[in-house]
PDB file of N, CA and C in Angstrom:
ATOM      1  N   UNK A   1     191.959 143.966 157.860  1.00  0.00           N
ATOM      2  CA  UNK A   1     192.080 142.900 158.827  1.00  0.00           C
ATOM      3  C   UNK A   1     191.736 141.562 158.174  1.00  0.00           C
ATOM      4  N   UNK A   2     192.680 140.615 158.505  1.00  0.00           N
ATOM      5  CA  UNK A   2     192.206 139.310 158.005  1.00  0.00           C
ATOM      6  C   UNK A   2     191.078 138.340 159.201  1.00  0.00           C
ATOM      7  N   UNK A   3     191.288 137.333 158.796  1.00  0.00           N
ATOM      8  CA  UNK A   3     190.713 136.073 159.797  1.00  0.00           C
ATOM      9  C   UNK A   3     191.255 136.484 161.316  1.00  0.00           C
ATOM     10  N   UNK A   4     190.139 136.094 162.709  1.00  0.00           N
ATOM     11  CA  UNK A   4     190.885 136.282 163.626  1.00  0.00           C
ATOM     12  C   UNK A   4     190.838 137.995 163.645  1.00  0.00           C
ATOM     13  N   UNK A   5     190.889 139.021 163.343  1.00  0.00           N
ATOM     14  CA  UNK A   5     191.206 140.305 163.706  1.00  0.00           C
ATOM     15  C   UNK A   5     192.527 141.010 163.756  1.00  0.00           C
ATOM     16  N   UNK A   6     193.547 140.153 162.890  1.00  0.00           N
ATOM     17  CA  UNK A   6     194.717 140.541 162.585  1.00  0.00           C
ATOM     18  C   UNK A   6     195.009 140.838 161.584  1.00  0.00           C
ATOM     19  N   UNK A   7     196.245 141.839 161.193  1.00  0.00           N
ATOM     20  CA  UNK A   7     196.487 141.946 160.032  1.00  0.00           C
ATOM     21  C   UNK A   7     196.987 141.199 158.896  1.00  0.00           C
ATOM     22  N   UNK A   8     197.179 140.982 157.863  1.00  0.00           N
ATOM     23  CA  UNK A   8     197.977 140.517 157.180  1.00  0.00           C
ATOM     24  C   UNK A   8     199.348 139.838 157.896  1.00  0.00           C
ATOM     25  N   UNK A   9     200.227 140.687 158.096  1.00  0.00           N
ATOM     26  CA  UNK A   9     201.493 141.256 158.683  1.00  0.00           C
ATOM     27  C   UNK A   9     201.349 140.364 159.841  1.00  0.00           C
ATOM     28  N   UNK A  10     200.304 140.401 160.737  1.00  0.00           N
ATOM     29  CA  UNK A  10     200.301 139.886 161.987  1.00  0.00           C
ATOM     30  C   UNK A  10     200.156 138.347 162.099  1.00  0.00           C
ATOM     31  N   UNK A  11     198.951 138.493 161.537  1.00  0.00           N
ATOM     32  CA  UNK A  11     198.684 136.842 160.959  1.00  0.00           C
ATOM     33  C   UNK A  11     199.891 136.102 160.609  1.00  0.00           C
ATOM     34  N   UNK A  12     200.369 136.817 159.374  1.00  0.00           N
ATOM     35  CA  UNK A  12     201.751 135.380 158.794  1.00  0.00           C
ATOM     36  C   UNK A  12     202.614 135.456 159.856  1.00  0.00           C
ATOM     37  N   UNK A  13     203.251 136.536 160.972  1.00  0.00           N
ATOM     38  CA  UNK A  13     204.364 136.272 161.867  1.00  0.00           C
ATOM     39  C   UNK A  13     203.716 135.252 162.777  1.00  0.00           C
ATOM     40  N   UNK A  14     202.231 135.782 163.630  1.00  0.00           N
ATOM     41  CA  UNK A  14     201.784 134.748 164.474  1.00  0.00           C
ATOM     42  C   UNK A  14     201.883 133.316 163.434  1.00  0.00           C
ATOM     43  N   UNK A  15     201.207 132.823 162.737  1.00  0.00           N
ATOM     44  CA  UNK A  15     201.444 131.833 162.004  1.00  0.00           C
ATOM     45  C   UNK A  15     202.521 131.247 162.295  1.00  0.00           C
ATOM     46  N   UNK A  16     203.687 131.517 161.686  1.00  0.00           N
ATOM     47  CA  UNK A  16     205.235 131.365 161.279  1.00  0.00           C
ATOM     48  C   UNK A  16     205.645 131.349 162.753  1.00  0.00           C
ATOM     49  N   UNK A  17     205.524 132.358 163.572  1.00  0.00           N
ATOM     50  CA  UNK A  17     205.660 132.079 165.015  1.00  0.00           C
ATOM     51  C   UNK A  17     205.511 130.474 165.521  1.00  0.00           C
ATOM     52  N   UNK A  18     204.492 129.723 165.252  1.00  0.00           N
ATOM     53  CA  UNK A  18     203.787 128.858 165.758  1.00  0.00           C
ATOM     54  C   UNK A  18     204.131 127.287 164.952  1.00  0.00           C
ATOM     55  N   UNK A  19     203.970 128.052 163.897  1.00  0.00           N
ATOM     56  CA  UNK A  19     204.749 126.796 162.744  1.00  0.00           C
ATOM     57  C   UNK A  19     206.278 126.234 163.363  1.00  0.00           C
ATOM     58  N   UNK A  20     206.810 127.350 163.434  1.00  0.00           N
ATOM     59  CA  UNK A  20     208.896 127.036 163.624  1.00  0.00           C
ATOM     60  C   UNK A  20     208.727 126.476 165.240  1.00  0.00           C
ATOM     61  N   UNK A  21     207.402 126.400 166.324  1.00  0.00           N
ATOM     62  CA  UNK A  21     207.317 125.812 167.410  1.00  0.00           C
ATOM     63  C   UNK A  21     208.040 124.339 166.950  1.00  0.00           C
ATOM     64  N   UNK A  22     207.062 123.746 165.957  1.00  0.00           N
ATOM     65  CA  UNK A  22     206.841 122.284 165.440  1.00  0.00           C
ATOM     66  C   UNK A  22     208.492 121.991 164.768  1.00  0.00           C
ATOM     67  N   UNK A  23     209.508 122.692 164.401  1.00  0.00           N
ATOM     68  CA  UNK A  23     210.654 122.587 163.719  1.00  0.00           C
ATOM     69  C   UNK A  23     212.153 121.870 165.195  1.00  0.00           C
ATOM     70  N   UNK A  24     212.167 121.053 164.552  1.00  0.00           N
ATOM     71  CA  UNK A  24     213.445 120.319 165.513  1.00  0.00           C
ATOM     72  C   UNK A  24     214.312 121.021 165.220  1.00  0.00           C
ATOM     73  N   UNK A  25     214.954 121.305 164.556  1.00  0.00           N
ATOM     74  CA  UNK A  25     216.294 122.171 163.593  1.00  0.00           C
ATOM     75  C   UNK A  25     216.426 123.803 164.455  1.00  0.00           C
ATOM     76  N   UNK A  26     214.935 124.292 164.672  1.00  0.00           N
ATOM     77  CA  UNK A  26     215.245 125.476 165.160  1.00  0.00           C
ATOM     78  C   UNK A  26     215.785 125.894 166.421  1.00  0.00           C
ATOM     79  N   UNK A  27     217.088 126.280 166.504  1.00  0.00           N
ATOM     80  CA  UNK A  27     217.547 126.700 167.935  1.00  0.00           C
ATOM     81  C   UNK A  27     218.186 128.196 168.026  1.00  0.00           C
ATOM     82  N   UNK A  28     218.047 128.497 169.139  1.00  0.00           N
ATOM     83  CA  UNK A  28     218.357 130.064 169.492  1.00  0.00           C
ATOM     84  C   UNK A  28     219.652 129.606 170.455  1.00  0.00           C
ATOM     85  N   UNK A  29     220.846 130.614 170.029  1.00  0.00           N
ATOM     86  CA  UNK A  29     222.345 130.301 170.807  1.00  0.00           C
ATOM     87  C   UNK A  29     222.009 131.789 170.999  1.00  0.00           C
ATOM     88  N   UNK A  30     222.305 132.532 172.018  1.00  0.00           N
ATOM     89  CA  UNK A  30     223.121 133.694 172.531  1.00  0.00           C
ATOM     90  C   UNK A  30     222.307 134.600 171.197  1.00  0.00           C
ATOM     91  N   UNK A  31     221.122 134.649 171.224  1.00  0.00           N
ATOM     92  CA  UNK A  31     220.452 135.626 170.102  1.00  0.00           C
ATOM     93  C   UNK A  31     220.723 135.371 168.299  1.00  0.00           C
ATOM     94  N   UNK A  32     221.020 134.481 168.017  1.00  0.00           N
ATOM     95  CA  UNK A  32     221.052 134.133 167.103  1.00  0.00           C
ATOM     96  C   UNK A  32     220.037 132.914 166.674  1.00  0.00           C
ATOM     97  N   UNK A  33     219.333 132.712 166.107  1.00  0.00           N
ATOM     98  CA  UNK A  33     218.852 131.932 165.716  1.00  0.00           C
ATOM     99  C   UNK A  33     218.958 130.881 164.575  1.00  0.00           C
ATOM    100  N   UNK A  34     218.899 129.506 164.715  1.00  0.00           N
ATOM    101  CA  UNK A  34     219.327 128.655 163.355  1.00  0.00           C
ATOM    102  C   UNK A  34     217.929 127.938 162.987  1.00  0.00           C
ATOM    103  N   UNK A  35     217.476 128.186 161.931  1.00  0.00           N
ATOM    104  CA  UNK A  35     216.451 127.651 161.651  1.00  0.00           C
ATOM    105  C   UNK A  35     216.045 127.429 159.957  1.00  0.00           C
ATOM    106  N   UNK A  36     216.624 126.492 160.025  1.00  0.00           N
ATOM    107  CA  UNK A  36     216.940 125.503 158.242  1.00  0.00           C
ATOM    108  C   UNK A  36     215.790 125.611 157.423  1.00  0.00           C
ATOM    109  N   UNK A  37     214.606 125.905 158.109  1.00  0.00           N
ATOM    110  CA  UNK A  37     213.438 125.947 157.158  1.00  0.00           C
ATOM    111  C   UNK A  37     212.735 126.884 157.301  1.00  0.00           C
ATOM    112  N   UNK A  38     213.470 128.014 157.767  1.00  0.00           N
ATOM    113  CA  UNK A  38     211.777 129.023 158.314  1.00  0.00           C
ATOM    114  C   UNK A  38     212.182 129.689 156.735  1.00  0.00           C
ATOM    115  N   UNK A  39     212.967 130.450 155.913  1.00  0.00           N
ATOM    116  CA  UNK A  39     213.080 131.412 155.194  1.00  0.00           C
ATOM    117  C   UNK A  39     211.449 130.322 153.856  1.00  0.00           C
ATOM    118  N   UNK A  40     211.872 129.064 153.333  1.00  0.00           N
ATOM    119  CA  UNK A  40     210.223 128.729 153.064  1.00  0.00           C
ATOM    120  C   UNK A  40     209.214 128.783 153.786  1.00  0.00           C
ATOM    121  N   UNK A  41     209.401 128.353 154.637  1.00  0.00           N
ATOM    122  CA  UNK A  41     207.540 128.208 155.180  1.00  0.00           C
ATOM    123  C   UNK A  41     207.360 129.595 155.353  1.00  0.00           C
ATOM    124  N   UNK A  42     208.074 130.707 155.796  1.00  0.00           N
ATOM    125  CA  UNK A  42     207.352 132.133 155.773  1.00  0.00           C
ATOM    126  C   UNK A  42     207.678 132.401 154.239  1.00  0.00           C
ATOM    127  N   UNK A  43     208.381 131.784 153.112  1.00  0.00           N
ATOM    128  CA  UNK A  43     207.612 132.181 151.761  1.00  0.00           C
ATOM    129  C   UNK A  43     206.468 131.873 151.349  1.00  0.00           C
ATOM    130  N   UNK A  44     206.097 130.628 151.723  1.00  0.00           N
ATOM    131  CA  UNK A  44     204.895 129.926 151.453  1.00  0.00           C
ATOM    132  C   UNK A  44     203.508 130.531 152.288  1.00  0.00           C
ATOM    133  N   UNK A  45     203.986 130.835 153.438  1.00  0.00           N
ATOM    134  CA  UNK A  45     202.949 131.255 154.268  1.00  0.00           C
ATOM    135  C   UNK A  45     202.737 132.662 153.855  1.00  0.00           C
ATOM    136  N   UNK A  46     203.310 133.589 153.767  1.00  0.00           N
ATOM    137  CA  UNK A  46     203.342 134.807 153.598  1.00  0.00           C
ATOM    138  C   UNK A  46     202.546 134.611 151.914  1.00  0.00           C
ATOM    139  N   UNK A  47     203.106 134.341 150.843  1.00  0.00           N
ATOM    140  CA  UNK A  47     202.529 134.303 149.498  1.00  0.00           C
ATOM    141  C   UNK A  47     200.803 132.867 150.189  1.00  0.00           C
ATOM    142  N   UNK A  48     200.369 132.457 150.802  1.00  0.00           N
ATOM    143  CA  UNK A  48     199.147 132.263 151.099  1.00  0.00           C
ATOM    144  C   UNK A  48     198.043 133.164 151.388  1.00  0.00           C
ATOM    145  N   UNK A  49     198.733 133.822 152.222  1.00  0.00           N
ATOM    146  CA  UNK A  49     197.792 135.039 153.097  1.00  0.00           C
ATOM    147  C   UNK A  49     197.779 136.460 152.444  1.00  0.00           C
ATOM    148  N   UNK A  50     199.111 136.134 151.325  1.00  0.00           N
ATOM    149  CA  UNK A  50     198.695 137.444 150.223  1.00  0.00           C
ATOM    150  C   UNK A  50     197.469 136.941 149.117  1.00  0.00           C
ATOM    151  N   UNK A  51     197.737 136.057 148.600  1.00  0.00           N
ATOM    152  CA  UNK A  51     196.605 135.170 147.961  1.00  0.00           C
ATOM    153  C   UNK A  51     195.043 135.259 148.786  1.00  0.00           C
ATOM    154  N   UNK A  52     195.093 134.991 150.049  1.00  0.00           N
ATOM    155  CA  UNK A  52     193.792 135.112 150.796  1.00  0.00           C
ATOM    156  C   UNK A  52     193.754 135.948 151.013  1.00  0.00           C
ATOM    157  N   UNK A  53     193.860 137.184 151.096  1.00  0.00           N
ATOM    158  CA  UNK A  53     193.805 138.798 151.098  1.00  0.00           C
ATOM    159  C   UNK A  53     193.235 139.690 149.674  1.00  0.00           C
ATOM    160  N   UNK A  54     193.721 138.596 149.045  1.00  0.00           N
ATOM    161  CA  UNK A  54     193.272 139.307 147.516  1.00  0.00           C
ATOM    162  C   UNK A  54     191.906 138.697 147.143  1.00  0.00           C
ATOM    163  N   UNK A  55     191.827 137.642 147.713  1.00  0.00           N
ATOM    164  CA  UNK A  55     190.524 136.892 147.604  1.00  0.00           C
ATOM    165  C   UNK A  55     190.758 135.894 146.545  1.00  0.00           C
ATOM    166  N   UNK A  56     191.967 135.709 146.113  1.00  0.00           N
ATOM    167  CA  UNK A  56     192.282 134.192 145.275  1.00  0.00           C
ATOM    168  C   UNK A  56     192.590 133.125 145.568  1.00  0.00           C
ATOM    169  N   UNK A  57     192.274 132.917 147.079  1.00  0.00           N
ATOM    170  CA  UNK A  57     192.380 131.627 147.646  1.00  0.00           C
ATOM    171  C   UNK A  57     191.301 131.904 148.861  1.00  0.00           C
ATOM    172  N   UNK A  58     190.261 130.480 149.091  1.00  0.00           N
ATOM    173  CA  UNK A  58     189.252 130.522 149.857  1.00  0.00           C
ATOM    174  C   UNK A  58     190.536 130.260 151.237  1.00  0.00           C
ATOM    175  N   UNK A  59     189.451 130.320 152.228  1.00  0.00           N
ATOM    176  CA  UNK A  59     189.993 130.247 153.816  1.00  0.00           C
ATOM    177  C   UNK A  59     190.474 128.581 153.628  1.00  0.00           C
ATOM    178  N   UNK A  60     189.761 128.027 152.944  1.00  0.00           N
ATOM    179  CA  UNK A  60     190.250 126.250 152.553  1.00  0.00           C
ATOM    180  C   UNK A  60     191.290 126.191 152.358  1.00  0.00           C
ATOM    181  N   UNK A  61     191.637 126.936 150.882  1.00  0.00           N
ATOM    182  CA  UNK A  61     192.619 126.916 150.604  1.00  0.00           C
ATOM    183  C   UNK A  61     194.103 127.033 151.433  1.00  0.00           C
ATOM    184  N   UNK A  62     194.150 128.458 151.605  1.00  0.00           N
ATOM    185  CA  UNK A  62     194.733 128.844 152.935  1.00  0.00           C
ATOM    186  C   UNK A  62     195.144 127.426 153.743  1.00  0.00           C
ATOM    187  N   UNK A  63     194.248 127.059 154.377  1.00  0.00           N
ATOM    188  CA  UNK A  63     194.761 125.784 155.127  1.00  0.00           C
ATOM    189  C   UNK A  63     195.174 125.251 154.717  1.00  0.00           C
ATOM    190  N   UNK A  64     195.154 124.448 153.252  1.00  0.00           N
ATOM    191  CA  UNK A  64     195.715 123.362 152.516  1.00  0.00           C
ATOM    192  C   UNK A  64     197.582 123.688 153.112  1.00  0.00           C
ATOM    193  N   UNK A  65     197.880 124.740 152.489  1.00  0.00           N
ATOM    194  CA  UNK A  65     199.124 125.071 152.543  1.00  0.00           C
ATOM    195  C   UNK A  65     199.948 125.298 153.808  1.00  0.00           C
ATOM    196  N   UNK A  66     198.722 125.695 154.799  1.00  0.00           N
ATOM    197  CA  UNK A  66     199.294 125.831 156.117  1.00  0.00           C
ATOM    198  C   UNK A  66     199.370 123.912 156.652  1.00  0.00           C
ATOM    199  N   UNK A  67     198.843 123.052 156.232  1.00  0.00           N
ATOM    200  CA  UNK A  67     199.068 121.848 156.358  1.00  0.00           C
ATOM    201  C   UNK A  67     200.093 121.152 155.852  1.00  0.00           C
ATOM    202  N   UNK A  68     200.690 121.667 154.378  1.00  0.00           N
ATOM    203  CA  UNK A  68     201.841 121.645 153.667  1.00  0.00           C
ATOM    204  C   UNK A  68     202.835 121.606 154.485  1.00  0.00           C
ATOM    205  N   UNK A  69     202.906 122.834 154.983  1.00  0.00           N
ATOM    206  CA  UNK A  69     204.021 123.380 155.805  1.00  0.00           C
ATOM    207  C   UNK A  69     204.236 122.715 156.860  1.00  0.00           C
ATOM    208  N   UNK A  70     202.744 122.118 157.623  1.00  0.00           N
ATOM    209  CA  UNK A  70     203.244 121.241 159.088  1.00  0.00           C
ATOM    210  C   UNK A  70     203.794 120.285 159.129  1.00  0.00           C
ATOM    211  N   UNK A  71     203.581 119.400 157.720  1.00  0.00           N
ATOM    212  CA  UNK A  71     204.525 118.369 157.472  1.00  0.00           C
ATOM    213  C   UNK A  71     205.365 118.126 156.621  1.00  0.00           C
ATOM    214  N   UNK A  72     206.099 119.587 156.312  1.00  0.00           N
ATOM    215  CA  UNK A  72     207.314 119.839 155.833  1.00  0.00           C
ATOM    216  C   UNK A  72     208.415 119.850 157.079  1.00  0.00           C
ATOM    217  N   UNK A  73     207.803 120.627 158.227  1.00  0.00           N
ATOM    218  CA  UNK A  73     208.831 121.146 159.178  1.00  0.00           C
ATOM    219  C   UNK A  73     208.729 119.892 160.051  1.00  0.00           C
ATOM    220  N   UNK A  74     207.773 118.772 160.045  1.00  0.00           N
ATOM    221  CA  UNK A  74     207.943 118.028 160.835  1.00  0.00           C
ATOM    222  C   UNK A  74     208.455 116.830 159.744  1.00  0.00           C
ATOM    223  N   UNK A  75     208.899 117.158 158.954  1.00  0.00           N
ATOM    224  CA  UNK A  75     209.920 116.043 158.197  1.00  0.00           C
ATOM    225  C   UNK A  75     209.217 114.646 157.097  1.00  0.00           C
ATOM    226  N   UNK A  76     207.611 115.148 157.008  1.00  0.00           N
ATOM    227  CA  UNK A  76     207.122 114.160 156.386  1.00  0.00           C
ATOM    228  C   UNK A  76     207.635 114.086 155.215  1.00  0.00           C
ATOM    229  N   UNK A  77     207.507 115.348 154.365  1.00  0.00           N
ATOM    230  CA  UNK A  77     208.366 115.440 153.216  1.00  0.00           C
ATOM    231  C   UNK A  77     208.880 116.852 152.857  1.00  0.00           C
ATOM    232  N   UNK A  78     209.566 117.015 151.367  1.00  0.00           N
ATOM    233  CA  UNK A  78     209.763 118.247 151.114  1.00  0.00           C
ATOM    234  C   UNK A  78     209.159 119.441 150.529  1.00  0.00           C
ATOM    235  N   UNK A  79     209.257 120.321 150.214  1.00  0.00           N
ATOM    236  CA  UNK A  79     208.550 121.555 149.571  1.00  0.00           C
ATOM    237  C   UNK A  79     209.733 122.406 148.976  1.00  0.00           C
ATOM    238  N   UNK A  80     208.885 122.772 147.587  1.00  0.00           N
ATOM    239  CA  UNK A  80     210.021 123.494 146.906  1.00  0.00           C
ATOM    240  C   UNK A  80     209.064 124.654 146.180  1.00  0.00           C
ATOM    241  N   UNK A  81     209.761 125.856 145.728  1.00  0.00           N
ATOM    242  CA  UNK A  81     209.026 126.705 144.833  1.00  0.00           C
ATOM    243  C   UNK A  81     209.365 125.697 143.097  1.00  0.00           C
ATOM    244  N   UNK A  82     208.625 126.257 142.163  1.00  0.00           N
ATOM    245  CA  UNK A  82     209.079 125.404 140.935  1.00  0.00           C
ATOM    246  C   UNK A  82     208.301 126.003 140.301  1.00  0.00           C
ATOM    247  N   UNK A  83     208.405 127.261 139.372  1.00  0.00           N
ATOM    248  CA  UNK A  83     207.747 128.096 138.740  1.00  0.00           C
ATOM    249  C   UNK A  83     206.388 128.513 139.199  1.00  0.00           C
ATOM    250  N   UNK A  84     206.628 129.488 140.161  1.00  0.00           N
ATOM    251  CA  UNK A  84     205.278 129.852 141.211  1.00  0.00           C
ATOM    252  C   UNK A  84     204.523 128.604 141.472  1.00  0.00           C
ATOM    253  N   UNK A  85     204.909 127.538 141.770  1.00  0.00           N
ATOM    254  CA  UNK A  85     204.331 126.611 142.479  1.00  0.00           C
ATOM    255  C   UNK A  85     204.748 125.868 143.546  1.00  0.00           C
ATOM    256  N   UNK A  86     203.573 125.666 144.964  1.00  0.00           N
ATOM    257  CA  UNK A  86     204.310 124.935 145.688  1.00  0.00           C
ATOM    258  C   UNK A  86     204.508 123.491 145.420  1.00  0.00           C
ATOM    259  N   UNK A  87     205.971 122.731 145.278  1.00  0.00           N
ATOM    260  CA  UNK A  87     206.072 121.313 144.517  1.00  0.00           C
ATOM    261  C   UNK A  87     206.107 120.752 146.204  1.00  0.00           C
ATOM    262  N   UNK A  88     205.686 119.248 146.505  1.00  0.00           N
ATOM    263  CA  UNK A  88     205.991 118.445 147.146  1.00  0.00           C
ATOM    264  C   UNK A  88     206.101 116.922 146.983  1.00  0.00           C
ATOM    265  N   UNK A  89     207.394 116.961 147.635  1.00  0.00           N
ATOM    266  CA  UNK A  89     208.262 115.849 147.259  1.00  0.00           C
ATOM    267  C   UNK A  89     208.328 115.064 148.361  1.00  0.00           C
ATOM    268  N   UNK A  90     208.960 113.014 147.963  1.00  0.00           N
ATOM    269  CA  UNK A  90     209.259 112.802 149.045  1.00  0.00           C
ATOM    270  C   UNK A  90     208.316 111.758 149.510  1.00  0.00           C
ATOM    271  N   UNK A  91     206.872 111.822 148.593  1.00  0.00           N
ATOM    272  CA  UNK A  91     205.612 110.747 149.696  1.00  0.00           C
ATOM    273  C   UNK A  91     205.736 110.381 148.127  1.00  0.00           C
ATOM    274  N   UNK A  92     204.448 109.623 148.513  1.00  0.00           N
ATOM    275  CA  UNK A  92     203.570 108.998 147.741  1.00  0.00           C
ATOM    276  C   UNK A  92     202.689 110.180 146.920  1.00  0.00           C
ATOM    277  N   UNK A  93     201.716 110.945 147.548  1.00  0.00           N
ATOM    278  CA  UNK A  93     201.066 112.006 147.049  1.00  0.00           C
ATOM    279  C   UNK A  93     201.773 113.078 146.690  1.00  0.00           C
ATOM    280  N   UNK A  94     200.995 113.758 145.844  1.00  0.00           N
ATOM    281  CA  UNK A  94     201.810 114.598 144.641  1.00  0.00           C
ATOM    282  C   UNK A  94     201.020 115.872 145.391  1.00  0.00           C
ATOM    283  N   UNK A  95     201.431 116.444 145.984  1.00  0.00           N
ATOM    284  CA  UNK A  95     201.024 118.167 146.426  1.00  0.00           C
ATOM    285  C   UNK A  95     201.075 119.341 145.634  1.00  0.00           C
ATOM    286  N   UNK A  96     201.819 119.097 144.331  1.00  0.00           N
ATOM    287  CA  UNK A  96     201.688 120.310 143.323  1.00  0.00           C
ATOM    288  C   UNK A  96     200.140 120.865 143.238  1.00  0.00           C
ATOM    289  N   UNK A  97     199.997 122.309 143.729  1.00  0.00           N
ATOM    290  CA  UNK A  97     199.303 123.287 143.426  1.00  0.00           C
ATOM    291  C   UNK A  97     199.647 124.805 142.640  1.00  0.00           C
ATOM    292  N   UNK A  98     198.870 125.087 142.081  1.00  0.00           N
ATOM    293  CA  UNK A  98     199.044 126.178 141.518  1.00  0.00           C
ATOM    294  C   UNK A  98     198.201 127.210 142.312  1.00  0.00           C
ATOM    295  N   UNK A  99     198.309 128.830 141.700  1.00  0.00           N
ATOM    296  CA  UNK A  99     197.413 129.804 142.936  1.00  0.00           C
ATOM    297  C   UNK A  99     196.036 129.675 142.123  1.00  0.00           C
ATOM    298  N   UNK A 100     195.504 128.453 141.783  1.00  0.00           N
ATOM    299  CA  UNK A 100     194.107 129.132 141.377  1.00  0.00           C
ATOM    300  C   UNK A 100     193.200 127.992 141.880  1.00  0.00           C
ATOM    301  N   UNK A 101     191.817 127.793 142.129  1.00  0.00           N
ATOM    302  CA  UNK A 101     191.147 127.384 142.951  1.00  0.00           C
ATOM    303  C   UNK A 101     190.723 126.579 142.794  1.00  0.00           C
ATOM    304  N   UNK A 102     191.646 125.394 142.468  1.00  0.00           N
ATOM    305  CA  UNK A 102     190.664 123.536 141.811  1.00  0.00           C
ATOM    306  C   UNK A 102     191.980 122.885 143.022  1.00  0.00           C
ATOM    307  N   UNK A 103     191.099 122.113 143.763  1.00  0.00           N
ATOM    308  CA  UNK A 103     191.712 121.423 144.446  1.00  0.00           C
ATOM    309  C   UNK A 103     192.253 120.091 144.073  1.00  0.00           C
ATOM    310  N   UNK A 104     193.852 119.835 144.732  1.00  0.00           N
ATOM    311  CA  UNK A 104     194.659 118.430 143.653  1.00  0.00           C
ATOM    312  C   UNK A 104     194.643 117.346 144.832  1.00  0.00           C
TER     313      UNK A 104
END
């Protein structure tokens, strides 16, 4: 069980559930769903909570990225993978992190 009393599994869908709330882009037609950014943020989110499961990222951490993501989907800027890293693009501040535990 992670944080909260959920699993792994449970955690990143609730997460990702809640995240794609905040996404303008996402719409449901007749059971289909279109949603331009969920396949990252549940990479990003999902590779977080495997990281915080293994114990290579504090609960801090964790958040950093879940903050990443809120203002990716709400259009502040972008996010990219770039050799196991999350890159962010787009501002002023440079969001490149790597998975190990010195904060940028």
């Amino acid at each position: 069980m992670s944080e909260g009393g959920y699993s792994s599994d449970e955690a990143r869908k609730k997460l990702v559930q809640a995240l794609m709330k905040l996404d303008q882009t996402y719409t449901n037609e007749e059971n289909v769903h279109y949603a331009e950014k969920a396949f990252l943020v549940n990479s990003i989110i999902d590779w977080g909570i495997k990281n915080r499961v293994n114990g290579k990222f504090s609960l801090q951490e964790l958040k950093y990225y879940v903050s990443l993501v809120k203002g990716y989907i709400k259009g502040e800027y972008d996010l990219a993978w770039k050799e196991g890293k999350v890159i962010k693009s787009g501002s002023s501040e440079n969001g490149e992190r790597s998975g190990s535990n010195s904060m940028v």
